[in-house]
Protein backbone atom coordinates (compact mmCIF):
# COMPACT_ATOMS: atom_id res chain seq x y z
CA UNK A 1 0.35 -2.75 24.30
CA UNK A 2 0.99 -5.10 21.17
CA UNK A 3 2.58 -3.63 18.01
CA UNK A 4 1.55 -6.58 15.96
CA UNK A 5 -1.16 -5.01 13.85
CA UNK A 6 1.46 -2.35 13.41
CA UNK A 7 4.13 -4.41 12.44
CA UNK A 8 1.62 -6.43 10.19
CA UNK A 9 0.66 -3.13 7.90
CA UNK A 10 4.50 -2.13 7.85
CA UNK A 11 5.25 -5.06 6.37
CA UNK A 12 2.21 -5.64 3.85
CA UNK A 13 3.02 -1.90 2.58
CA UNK A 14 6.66 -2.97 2.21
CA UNK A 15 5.61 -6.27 0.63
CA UNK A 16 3.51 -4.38 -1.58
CA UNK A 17 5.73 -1.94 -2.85
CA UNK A 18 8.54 -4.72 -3.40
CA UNK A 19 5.96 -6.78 -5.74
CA UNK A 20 5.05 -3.81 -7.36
CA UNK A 21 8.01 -3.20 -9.01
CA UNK A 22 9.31 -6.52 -9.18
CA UNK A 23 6.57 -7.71 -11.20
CA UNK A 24 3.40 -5.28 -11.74
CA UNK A 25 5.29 -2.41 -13.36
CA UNK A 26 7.26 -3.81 -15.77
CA UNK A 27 7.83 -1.87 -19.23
CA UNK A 28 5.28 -3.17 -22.41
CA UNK A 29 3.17 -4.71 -19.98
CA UNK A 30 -0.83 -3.47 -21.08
CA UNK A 31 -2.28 -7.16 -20.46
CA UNK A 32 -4.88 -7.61 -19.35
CA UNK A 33 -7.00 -4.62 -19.49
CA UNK A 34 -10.06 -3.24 -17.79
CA UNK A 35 -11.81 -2.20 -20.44
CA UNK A 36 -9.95 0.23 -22.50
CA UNK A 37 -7.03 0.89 -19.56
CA UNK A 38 -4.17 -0.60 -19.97
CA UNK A 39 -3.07 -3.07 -16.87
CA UNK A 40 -0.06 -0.53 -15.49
CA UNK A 41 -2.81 2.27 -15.03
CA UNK A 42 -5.36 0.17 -12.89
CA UNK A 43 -3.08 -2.08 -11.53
CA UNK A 44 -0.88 0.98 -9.66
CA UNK A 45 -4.55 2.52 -9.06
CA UNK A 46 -5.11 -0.79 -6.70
CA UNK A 47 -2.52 -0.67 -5.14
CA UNK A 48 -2.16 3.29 -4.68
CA UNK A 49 -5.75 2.43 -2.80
CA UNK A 50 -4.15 -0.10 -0.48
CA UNK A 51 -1.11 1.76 0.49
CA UNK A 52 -3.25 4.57 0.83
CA UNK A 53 -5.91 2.61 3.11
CA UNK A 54 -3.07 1.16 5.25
CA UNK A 55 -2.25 4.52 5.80
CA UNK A 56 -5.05 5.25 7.40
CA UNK A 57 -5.34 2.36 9.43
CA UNK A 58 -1.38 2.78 10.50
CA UNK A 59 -2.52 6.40 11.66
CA UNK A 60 -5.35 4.97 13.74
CA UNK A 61 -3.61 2.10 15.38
CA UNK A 62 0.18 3.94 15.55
CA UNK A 63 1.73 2.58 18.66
CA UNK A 64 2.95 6.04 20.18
CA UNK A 65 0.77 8.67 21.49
CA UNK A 66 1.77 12.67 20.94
CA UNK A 67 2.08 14.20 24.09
CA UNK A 68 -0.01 17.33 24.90
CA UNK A 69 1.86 21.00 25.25
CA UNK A 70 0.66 22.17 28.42
């Protein structure tokens, strides 16, 4: 069994997080914006969606299995 797609969404979320607040959410920042929403609303909407998403997919693919209770 390979843990590479595993290892691959661990570090995406991690990478994700780590740009997120180094350079989405930064104070004053409402540029550009969807519409009438300011960037820091849609912006940690996106990428609430992707961690949430990878999530998912980590659940699906996670590399150990529970063991049944007899």
């Amino acid at each position: 069994m390979t843990l590479r797609p595993w290892h691959f969404l661990a570090l995406a979320v991690f990478l994700l997080t780590l740009i997120s607040f180094i350079w989405l959410f930064q104070e004053e920042k409402t540029t550009p914006g969807l519409g009438s929403i300011p960037f820091i609303f849609w912006s940690s909407f996106v990428v609430t969606l992707f961690v949430v998403l990878a999530t998912f997919l980590g659940s699906k693919i996670f590399p150990h299995k529970e063991t049944r209770k007899s």
